[in-house]
ModelCIF file with pLDDT and N, C-alpha, C, O atoms, coordinates in Angstrom:
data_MODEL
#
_entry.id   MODEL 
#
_entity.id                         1 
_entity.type                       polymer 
_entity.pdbx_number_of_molecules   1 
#
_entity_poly.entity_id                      1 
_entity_poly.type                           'polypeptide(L)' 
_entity_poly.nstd_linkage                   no 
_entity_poly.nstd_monomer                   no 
_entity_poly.pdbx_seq_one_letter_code       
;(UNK)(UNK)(UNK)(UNK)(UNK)(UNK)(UNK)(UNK)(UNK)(UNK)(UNK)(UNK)(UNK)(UNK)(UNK)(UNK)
(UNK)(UNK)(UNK)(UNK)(UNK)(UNK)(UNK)(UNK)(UNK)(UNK)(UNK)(UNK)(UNK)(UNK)(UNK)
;
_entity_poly.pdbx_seq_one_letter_code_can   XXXXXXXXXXXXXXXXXXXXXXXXXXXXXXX 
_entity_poly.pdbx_strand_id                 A 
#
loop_
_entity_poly_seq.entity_id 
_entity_poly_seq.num 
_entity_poly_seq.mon_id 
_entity_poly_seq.hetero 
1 1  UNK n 
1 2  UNK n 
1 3  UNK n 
1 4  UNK n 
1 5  UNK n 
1 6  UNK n 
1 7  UNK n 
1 8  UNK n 
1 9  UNK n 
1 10 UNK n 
1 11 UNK n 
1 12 UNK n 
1 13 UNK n 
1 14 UNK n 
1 15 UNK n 
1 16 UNK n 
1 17 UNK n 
1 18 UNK n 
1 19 UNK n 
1 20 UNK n 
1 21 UNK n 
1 22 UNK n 
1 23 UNK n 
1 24 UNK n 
1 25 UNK n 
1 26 UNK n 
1 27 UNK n 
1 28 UNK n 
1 29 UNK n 
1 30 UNK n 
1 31 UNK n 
#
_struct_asym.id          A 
_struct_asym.entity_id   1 
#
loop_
_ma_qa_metric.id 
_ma_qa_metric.mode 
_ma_qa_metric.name 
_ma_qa_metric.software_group_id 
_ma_qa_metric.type 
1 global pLDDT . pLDDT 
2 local  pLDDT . pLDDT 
#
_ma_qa_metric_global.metric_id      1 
_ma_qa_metric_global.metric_value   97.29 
_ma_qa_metric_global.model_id       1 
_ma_qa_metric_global.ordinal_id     1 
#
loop_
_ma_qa_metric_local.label_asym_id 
_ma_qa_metric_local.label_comp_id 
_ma_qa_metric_local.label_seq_id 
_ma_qa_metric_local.metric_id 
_ma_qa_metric_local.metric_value 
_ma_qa_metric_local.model_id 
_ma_qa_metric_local.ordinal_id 
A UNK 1  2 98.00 1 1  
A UNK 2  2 98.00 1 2  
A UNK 3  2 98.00 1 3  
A UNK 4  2 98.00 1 4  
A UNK 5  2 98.00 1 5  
A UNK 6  2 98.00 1 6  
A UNK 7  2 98.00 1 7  
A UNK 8  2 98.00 1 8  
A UNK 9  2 98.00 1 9  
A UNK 10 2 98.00 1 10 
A UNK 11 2 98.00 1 11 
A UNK 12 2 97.00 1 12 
A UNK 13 2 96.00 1 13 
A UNK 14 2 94.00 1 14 
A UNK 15 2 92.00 1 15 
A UNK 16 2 92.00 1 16 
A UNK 17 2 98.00 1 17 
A UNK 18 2 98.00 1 18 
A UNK 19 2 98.00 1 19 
A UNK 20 2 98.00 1 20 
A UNK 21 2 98.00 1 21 
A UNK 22 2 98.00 1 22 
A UNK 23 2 98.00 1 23 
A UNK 24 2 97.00 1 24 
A UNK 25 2 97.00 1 25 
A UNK 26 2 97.00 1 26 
A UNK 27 2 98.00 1 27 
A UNK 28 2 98.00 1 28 
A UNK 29 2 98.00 1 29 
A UNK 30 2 98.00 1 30 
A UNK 31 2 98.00 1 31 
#
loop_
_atom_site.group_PDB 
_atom_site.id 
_atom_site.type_symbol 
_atom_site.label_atom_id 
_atom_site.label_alt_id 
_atom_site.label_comp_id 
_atom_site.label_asym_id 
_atom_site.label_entity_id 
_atom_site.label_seq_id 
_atom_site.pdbx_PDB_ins_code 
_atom_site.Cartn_x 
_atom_site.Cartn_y 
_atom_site.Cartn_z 
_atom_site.occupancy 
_atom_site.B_iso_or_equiv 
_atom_site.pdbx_formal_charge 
_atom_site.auth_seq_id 
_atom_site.auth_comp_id 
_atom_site.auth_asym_id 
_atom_site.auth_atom_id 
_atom_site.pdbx_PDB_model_num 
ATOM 1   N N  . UNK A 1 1  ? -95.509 -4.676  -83.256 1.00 98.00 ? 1  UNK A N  1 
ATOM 2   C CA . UNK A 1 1  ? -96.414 -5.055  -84.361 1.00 98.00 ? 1  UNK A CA 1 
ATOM 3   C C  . UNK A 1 1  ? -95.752 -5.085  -85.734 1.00 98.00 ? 1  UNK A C  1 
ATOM 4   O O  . UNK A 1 1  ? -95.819 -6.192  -86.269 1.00 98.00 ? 1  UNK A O  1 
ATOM 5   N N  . UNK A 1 2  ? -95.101 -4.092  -86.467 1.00 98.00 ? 2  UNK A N  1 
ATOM 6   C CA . UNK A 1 2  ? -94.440 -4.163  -86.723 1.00 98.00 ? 2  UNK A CA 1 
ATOM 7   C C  . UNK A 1 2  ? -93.532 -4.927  -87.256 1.00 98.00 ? 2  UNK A C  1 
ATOM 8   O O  . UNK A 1 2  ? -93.476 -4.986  -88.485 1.00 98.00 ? 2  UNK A O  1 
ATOM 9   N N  . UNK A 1 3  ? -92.800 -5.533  -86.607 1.00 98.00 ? 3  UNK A N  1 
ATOM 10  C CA . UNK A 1 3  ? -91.478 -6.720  -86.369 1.00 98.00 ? 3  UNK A CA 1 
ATOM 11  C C  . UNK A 1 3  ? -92.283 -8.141  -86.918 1.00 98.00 ? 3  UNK A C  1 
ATOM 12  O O  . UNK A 1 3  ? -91.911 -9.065  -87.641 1.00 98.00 ? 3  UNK A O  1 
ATOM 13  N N  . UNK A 1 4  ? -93.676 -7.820  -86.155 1.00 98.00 ? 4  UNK A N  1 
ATOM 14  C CA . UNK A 1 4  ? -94.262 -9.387  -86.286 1.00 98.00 ? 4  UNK A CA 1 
ATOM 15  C C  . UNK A 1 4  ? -94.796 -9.289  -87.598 1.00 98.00 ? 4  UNK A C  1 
ATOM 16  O O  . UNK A 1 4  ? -94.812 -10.392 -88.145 1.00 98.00 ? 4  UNK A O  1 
ATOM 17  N N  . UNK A 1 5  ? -95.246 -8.355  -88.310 1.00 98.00 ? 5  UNK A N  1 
ATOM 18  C CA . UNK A 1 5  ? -95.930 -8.415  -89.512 1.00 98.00 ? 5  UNK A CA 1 
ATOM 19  C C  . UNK A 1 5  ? -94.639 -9.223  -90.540 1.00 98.00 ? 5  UNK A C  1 
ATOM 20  O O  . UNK A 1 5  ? -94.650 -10.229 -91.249 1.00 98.00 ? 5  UNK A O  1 
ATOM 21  N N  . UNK A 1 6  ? -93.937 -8.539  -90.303 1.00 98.00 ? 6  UNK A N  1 
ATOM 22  C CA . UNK A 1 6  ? -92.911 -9.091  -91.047 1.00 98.00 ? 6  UNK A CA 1 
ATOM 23  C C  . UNK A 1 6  ? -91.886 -9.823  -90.979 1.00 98.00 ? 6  UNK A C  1 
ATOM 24  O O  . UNK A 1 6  ? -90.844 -9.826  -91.636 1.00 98.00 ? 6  UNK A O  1 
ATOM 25  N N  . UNK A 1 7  ? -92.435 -10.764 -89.710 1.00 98.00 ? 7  UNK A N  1 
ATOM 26  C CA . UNK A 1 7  ? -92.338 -12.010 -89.284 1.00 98.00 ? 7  UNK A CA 1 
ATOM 27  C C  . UNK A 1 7  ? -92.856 -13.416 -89.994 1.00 98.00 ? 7  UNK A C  1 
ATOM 28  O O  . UNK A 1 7  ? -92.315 -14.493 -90.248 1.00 98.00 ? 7  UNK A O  1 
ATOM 29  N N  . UNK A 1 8  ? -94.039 -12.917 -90.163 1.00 98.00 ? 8  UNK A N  1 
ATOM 30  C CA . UNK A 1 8  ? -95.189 -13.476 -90.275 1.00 98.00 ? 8  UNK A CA 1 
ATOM 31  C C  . UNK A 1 8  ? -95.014 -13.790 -92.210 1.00 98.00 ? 8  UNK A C  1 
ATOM 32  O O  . UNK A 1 8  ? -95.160 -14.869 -92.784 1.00 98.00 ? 8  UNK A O  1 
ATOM 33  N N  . UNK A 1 9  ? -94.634 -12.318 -92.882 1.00 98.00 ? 9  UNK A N  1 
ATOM 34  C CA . UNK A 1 9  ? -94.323 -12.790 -94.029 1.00 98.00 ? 9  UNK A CA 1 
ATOM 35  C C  . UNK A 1 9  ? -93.135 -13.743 -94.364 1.00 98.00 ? 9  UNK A C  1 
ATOM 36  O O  . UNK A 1 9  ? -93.197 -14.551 -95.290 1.00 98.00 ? 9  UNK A O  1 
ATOM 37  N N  . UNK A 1 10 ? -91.864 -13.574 -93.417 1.00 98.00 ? 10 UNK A N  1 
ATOM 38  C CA . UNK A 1 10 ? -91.126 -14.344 -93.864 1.00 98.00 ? 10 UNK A CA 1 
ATOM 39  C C  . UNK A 1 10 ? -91.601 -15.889 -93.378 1.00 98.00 ? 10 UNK A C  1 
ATOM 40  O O  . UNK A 1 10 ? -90.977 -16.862 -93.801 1.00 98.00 ? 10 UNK A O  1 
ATOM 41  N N  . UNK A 1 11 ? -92.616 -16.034 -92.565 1.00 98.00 ? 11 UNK A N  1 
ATOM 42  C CA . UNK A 1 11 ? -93.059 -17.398 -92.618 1.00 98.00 ? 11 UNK A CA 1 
ATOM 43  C C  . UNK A 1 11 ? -93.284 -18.022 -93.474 1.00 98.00 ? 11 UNK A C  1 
ATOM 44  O O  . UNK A 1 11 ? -93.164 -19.247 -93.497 1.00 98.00 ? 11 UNK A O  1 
ATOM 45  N N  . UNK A 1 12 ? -93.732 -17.194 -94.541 1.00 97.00 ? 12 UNK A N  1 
ATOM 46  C CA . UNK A 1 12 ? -94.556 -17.627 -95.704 1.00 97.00 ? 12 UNK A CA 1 
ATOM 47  C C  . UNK A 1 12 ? -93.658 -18.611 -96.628 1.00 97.00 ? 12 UNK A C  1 
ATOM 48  O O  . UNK A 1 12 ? -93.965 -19.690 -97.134 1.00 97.00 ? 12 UNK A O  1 
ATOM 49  N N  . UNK A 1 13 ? -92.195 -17.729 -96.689 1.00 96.00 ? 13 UNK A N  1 
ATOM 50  C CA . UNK A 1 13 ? -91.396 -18.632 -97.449 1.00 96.00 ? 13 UNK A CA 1 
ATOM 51  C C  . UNK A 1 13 ? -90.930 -19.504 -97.289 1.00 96.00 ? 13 UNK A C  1 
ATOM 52  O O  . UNK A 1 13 ? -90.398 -19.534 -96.179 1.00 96.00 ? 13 UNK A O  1 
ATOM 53  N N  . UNK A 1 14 ? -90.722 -20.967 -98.251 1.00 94.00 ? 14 UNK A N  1 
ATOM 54  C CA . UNK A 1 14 ? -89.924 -22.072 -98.056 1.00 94.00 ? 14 UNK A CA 1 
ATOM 55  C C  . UNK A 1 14 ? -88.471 -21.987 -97.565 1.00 94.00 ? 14 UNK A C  1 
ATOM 56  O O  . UNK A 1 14 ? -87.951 -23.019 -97.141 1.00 94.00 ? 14 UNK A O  1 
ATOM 57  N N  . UNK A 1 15 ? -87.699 -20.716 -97.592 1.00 92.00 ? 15 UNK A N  1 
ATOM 58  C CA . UNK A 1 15 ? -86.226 -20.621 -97.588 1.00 92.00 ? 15 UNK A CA 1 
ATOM 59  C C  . UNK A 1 15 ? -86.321 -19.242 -96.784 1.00 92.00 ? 15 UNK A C  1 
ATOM 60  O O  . UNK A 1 15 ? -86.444 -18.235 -97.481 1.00 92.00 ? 15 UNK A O  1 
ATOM 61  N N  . UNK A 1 16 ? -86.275 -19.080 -95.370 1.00 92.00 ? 16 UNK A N  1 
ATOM 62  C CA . UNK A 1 16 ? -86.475 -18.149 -94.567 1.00 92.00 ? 16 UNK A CA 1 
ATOM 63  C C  . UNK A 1 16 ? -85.656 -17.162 -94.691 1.00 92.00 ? 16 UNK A C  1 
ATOM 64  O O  . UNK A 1 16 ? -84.509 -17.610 -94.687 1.00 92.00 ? 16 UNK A O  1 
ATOM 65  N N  . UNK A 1 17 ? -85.676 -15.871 -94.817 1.00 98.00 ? 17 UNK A N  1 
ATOM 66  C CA . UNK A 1 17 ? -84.836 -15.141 -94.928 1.00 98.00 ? 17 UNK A CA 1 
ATOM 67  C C  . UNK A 1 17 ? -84.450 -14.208 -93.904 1.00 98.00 ? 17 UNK A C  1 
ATOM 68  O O  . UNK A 1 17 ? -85.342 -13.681 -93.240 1.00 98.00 ? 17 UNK A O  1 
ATOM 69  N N  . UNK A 1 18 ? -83.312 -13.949 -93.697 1.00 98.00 ? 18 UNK A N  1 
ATOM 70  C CA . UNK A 1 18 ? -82.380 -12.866 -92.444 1.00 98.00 ? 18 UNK A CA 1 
ATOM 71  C C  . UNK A 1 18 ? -83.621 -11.836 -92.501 1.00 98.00 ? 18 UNK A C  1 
ATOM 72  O O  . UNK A 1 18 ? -84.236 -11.365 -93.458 1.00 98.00 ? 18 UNK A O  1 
ATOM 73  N N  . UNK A 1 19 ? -83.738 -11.684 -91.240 1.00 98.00 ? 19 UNK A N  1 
ATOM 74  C CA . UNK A 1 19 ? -84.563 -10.592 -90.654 1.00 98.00 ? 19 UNK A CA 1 
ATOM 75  C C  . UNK A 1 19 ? -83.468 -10.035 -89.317 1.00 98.00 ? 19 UNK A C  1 
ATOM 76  O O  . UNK A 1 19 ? -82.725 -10.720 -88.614 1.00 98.00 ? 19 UNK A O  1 
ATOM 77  N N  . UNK A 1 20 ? -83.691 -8.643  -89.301 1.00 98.00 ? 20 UNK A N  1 
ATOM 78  C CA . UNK A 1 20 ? -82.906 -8.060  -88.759 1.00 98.00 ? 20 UNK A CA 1 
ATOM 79  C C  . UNK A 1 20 ? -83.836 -6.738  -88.526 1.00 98.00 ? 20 UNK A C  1 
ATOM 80  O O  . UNK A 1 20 ? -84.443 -6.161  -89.427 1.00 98.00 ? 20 UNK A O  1 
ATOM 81  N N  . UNK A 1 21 ? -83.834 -6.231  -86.653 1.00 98.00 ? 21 UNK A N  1 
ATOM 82  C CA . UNK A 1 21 ? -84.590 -5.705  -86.076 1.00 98.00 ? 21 UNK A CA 1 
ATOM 83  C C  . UNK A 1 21 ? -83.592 -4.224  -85.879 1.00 98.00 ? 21 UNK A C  1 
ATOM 84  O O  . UNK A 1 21 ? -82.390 -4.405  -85.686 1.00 98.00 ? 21 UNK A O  1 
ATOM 85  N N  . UNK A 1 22 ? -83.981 -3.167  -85.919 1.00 98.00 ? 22 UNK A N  1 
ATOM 86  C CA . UNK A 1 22 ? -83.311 -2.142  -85.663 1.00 98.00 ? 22 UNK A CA 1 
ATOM 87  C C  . UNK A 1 22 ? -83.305 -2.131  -84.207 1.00 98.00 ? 22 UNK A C  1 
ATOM 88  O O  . UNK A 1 22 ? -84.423 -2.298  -83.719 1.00 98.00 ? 22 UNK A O  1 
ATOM 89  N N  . UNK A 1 23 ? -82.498 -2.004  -83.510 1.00 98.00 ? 23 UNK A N  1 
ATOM 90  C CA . UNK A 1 23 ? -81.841 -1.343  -81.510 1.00 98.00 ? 23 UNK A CA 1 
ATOM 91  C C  . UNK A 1 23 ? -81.644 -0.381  -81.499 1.00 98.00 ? 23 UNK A C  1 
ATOM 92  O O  . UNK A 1 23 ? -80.591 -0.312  -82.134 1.00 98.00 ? 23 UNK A O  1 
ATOM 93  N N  . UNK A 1 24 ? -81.961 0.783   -81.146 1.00 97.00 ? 24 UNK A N  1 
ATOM 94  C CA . UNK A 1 24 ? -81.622 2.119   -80.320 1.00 97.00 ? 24 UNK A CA 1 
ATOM 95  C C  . UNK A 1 24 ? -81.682 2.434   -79.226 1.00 97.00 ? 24 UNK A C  1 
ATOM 96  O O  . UNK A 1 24 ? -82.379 1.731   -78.495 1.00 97.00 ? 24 UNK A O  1 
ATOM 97  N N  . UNK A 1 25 ? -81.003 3.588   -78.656 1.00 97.00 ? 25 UNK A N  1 
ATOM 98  C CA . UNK A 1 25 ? -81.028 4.013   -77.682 1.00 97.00 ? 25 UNK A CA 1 
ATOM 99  C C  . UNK A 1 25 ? -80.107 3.632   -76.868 1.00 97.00 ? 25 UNK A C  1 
ATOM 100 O O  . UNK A 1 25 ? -79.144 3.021   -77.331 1.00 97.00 ? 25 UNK A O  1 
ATOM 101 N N  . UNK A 1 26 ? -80.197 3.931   -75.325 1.00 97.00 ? 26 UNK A N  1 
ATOM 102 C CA . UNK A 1 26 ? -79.206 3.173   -74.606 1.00 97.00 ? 26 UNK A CA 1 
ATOM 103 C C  . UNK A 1 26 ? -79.056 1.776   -74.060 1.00 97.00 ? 26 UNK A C  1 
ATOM 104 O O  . UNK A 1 26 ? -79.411 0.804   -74.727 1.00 97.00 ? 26 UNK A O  1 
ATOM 105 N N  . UNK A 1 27 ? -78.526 1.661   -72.834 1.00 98.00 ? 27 UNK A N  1 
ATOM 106 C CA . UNK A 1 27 ? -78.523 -0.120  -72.946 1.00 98.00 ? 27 UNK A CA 1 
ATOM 107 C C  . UNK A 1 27 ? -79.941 -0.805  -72.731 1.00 98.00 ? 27 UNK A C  1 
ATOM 108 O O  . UNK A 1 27 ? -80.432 -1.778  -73.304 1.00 98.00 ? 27 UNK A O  1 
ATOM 109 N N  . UNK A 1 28 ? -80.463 0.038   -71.688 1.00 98.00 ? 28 UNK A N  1 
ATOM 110 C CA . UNK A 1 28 ? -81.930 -1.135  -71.362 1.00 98.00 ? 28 UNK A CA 1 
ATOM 111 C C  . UNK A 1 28 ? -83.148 -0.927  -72.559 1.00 98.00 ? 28 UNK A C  1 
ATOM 112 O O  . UNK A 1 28 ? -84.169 -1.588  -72.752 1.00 98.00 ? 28 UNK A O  1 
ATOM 113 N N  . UNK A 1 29 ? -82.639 0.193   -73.233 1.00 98.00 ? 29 UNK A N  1 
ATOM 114 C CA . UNK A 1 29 ? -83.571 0.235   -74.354 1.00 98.00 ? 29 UNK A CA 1 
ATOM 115 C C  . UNK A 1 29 ? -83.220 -1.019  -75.354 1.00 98.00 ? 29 UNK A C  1 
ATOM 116 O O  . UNK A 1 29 ? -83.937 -2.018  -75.424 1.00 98.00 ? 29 UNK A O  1 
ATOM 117 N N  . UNK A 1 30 ? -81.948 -0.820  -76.164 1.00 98.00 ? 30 UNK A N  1 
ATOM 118 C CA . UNK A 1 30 ? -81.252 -1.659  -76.752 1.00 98.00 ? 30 UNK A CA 1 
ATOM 119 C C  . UNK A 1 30 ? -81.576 -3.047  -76.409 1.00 98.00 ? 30 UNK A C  1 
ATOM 120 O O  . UNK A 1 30 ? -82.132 -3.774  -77.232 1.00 98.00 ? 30 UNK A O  1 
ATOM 121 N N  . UNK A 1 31 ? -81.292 -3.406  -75.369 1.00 98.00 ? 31 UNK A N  1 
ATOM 122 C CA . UNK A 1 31 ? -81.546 -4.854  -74.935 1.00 98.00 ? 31 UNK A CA 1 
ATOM 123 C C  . UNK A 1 31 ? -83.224 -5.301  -74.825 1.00 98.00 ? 31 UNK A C  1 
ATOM 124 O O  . UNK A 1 31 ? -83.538 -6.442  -74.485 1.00 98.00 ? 31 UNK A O  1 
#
């Protein structure tokens, strides 16, 4: 939810900006 909220804002803009999701944990988490 989260991720998408602020998804959703960068929709808003004409000039999309880098969004970048935090990964933790180990691999099948990570992935």
């Amino acid at each position: 939810p989260v991720l998408r909220i602020a998804a959703e804002a960068a929709a808003e803009r004409d000039t999309p900006p880098i969004l970048v999701a935090g990964a933790i944990g180990r691999t099948d988490q990570a992935v």
